[in-house]
N, C-alpha and C. Protein backbone atom coordinates (compact mmCIF):
# COMPACT_ATOMS: atom_id res chain seq x y z
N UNK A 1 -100.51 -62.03 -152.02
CA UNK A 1 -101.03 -61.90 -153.37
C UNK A 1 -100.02 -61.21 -154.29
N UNK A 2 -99.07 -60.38 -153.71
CA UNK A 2 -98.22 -59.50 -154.70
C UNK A 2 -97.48 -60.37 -154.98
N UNK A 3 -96.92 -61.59 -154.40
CA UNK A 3 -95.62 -62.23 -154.59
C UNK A 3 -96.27 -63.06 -156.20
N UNK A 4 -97.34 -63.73 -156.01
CA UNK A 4 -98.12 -64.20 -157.47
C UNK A 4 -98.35 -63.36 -158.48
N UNK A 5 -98.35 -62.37 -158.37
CA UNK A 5 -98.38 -62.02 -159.14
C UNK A 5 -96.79 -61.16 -160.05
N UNK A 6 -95.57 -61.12 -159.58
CA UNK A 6 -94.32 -60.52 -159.65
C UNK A 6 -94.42 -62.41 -160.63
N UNK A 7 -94.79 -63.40 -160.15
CA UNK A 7 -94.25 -65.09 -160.21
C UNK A 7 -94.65 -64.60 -161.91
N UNK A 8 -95.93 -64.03 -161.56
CA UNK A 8 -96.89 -64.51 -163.32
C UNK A 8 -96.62 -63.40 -163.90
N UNK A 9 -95.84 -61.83 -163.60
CA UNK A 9 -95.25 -61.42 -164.73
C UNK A 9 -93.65 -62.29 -165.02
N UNK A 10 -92.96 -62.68 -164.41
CA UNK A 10 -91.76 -63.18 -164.72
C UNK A 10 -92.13 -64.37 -165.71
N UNK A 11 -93.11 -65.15 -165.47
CA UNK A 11 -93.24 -66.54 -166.63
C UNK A 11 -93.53 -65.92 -167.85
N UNK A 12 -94.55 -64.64 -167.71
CA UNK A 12 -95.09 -64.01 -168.93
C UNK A 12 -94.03 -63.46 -170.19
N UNK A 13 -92.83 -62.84 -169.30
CA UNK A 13 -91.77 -62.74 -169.60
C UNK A 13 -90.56 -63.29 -169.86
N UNK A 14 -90.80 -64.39 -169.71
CA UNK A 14 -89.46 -65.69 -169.74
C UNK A 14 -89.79 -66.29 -170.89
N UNK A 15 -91.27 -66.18 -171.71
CA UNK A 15 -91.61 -67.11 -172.73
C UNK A 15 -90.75 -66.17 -174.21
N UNK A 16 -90.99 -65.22 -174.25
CA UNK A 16 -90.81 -64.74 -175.38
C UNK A 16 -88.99 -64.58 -175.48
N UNK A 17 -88.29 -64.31 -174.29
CA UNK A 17 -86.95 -64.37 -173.83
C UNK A 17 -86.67 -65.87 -174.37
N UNK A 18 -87.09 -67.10 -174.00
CA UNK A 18 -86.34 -67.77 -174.08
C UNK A 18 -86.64 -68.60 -175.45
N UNK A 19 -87.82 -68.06 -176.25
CA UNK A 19 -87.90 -68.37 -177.59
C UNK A 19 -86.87 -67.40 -178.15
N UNK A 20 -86.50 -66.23 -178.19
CA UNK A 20 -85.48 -65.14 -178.77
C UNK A 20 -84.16 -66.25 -178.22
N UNK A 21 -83.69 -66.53 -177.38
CA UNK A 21 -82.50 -67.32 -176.61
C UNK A 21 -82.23 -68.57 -177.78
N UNK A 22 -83.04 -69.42 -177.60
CA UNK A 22 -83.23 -70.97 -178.69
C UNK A 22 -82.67 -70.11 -179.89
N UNK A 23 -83.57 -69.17 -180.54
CA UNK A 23 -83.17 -69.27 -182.20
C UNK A 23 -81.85 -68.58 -182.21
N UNK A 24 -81.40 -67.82 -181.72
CA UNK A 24 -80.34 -67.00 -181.52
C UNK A 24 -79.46 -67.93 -181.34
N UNK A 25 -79.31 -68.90 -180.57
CA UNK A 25 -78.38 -70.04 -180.04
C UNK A 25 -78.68 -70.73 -181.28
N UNK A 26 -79.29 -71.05 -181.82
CA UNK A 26 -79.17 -72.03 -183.20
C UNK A 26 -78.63 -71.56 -184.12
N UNK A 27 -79.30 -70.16 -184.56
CA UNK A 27 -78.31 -69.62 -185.68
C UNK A 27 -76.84 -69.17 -185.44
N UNK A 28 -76.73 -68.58 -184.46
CA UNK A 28 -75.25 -68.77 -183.98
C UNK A 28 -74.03 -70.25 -183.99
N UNK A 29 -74.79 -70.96 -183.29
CA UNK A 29 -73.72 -72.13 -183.03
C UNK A 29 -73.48 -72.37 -185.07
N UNK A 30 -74.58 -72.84 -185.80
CA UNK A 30 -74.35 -72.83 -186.82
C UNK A 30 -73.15 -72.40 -188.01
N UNK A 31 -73.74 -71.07 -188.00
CA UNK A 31 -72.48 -70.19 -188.16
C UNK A 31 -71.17 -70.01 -187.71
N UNK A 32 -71.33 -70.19 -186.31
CA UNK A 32 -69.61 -70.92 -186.02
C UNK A 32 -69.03 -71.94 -186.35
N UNK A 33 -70.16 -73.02 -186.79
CA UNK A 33 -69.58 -74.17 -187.37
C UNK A 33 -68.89 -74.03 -188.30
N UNK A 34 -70.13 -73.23 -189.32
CA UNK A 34 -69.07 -72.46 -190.90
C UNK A 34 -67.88 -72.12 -190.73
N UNK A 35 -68.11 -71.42 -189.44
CA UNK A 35 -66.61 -70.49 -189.65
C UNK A 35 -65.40 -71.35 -189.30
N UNK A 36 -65.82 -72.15 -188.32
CA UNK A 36 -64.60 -73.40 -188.09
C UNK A 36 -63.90 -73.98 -189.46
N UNK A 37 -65.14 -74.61 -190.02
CA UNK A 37 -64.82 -74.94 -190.88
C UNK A 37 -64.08 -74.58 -192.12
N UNK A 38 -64.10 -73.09 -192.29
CA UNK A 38 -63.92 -71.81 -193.36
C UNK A 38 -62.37 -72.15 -192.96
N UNK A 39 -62.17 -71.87 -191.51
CA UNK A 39 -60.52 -71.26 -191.35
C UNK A 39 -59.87 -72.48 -191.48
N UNK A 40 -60.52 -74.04 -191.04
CA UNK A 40 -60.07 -74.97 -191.23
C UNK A 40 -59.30 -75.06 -192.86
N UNK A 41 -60.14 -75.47 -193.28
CA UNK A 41 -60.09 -75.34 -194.83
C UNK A 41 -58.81 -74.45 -195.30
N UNK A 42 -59.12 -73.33 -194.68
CA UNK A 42 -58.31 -72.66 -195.34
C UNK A 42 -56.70 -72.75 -194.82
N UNK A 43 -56.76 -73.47 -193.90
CA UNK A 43 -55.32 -73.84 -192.78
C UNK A 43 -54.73 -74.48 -193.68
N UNK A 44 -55.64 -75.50 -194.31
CA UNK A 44 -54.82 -76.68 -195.13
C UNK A 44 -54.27 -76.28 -196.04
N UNK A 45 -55.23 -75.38 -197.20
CA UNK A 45 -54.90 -75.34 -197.94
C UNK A 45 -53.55 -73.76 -197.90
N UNK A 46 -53.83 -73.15 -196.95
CA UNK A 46 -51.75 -72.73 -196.53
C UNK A 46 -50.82 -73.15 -196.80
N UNK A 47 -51.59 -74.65 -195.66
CA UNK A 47 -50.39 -75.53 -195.13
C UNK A 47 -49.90 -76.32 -196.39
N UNK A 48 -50.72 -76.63 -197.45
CA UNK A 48 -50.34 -77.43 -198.94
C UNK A 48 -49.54 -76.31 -199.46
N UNK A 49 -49.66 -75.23 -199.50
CA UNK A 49 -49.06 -74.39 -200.25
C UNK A 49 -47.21 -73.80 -199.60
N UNK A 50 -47.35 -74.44 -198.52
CA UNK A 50 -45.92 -74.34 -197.96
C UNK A 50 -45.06 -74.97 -197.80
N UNK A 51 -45.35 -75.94 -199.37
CA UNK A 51 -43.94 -76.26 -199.89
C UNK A 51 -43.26 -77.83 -199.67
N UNK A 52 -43.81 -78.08 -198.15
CA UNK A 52 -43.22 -79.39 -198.05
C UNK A 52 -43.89 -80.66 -198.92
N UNK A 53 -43.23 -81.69 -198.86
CA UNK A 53 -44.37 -82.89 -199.45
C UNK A 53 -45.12 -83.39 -199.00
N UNK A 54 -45.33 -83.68 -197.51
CA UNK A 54 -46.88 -84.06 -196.95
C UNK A 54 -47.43 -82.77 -196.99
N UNK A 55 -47.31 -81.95 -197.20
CA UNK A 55 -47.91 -80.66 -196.79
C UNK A 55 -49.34 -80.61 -198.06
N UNK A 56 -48.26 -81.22 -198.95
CA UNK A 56 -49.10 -81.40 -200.80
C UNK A 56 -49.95 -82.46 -201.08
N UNK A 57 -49.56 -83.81 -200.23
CA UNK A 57 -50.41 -85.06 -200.29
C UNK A 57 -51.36 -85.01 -199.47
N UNK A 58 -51.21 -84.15 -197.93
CA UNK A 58 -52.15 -84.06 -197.19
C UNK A 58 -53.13 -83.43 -197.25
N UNK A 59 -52.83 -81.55 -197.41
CA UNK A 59 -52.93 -80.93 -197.37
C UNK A 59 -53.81 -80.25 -198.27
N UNK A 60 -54.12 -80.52 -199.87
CA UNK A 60 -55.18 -80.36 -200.69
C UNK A 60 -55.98 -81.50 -200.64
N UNK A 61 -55.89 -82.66 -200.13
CA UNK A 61 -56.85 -83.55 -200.63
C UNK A 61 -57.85 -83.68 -199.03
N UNK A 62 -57.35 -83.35 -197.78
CA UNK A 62 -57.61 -82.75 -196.82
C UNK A 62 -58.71 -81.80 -196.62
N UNK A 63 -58.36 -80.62 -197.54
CA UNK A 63 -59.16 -79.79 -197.79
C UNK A 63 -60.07 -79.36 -198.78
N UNK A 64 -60.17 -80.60 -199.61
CA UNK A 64 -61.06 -80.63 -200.45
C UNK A 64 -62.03 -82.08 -199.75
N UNK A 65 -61.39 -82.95 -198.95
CA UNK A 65 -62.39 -83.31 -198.10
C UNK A 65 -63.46 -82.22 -197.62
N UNK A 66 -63.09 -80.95 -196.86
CA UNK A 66 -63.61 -80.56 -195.80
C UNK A 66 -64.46 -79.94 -196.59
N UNK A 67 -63.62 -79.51 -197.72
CA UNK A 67 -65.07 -78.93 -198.39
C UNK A 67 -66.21 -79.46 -199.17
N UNK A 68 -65.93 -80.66 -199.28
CA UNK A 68 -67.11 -81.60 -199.76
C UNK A 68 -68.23 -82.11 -198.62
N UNK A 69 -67.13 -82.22 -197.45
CA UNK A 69 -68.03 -82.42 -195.92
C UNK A 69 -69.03 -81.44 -195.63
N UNK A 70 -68.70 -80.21 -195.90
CA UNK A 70 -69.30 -79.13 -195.50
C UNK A 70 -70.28 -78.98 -196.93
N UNK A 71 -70.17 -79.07 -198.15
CA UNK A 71 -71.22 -78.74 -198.76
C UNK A 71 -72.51 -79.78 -198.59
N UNK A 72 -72.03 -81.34 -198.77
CA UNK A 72 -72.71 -82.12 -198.65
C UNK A 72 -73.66 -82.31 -197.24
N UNK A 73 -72.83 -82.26 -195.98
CA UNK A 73 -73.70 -82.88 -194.85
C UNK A 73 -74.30 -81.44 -194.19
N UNK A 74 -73.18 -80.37 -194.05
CA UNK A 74 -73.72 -79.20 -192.67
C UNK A 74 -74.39 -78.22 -193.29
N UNK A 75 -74.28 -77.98 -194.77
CA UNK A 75 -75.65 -77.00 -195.21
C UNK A 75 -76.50 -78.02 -195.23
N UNK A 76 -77.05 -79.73 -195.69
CA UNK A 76 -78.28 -79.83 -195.40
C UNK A 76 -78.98 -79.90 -194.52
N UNK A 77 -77.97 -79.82 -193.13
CA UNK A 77 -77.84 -80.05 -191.83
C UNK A 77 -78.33 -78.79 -191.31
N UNK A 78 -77.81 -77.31 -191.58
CA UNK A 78 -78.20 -76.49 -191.42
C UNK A 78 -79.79 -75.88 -192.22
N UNK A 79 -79.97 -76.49 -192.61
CA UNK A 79 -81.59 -76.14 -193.47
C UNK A 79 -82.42 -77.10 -192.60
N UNK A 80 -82.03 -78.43 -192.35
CA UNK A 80 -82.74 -79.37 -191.16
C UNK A 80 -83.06 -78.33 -190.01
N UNK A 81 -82.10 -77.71 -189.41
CA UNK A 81 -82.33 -76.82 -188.06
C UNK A 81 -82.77 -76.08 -188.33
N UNK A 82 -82.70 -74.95 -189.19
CA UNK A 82 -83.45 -74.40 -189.68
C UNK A 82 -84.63 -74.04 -189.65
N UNK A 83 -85.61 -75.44 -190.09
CA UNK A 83 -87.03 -75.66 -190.71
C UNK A 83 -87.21 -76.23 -189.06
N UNK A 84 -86.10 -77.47 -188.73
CA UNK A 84 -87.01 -77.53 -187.12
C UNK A 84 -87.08 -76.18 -186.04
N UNK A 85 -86.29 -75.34 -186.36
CA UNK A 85 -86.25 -74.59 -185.37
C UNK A 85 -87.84 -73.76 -185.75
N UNK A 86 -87.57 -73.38 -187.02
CA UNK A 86 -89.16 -72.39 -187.84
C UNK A 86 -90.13 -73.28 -186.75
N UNK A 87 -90.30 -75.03 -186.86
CA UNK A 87 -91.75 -75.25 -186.73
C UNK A 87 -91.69 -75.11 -185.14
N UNK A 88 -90.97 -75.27 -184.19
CA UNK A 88 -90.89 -75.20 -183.02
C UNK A 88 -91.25 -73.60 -182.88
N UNK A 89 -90.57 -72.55 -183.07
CA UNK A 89 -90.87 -71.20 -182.82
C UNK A 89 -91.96 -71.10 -182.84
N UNK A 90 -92.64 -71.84 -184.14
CA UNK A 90 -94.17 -70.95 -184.34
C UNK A 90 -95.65 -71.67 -183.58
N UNK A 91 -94.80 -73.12 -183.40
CA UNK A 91 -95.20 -74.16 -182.34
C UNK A 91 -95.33 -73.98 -181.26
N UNK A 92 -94.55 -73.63 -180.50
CA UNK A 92 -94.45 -72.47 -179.14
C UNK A 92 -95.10 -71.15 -179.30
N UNK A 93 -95.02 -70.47 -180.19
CA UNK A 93 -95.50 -69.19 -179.98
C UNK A 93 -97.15 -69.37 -180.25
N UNK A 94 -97.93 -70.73 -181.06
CA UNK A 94 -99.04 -70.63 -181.04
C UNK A 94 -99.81 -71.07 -179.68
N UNK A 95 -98.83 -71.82 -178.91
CA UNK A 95 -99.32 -72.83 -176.99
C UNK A 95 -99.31 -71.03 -176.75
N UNK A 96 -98.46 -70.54 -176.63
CA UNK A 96 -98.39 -69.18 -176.09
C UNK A 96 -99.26 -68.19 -175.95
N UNK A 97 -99.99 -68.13 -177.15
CA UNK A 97 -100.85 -66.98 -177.61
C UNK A 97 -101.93 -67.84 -177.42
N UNK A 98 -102.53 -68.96 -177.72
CA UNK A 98 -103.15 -69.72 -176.85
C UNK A 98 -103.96 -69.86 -175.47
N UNK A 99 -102.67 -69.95 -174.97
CA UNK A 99 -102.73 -69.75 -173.18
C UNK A 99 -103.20 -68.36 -172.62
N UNK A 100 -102.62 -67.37 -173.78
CA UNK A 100 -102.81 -65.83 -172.94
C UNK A 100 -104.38 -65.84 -173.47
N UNK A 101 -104.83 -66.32 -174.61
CA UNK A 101 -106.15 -65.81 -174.61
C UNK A 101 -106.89 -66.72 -174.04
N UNK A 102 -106.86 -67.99 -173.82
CA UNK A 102 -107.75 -68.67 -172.79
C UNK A 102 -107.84 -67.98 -171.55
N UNK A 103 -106.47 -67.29 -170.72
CA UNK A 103 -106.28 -66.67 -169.61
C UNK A 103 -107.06 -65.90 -169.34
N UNK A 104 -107.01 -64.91 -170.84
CA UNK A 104 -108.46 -63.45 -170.79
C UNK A 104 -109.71 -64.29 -171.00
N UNK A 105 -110.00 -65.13 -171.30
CA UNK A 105 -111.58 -65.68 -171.47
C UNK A 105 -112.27 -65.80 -170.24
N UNK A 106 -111.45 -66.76 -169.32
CA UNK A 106 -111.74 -66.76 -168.02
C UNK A 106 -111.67 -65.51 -167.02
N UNK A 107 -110.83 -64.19 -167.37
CA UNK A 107 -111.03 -63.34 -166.33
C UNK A 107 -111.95 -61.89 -166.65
C-alpha cells in the first residue's frame, strides 16, 4: 500500500511541474529566437558597414529582410503561442482541479 501511494504523490506532483516546464520552455525558446535574430541582424548590418561592396549590396538589404521577417511573421507567431499556450495552461489546470475534486467527492 505505501508504494501507491509515494506513485499518487509523485503524479500529484508532476502535474503542476510539468505545466511550469511547457510555459517556461515556450517563453524561452521564443525569446531566443529574438535574440538570434537581434544579433543576426545586427551581424549584417556590421558586416554592410565594413566597407567592402558585397558587404553594402548584401548586407543592408539582408538585414532589412530579417527585420521585416521578424516583425511580420515571429511576433505574430509569438502572440499565436502565446494565446495557445494561455488556453492549454488553463485547459490543463481546469482537467486538474477537476480530477482533485472529483478525487475528494469520492473519499
Amino acid at each position: 500500500v505505501p508504494l501507491f501511494f509515494v506513485i499518487e504523490i509523485f503524479s500529484h506532483l508532476a502535474r503542476p511541474l510539468s505545466l511550469a516546464l511547457r510555459l517556461f520552455g515556450n517563453m524561452a525558446g521564443g525569446h531566443i529566437l529574438l535574440a538570434v535574430m537581434f544579433l543576426l541582424t545586427m551581424g549584417m548590418v556590421g558586416w554592410a558597414f565594413s566597407g567592402s561592396l558585397g558587404a553594402v549590396l548584401l548586407g543592408l538589404p539582408g538585414a532589412l529582410l530579417l527585420i521585416a521577417f521578424t516583425s511580420w511573421f515571429l511576433f505574430p507567431l509569438k502572440l499565436l503561442v502565446a494565446l495557445l499556450q494561455a488556453f492549454i495552461f488553463c485547459m490543463l489546470s481546469m482537467l486538474y482541479i477537476a480530477g482533485a475534486a472529483q478525487e475528494a467527492e469520492h473519499h
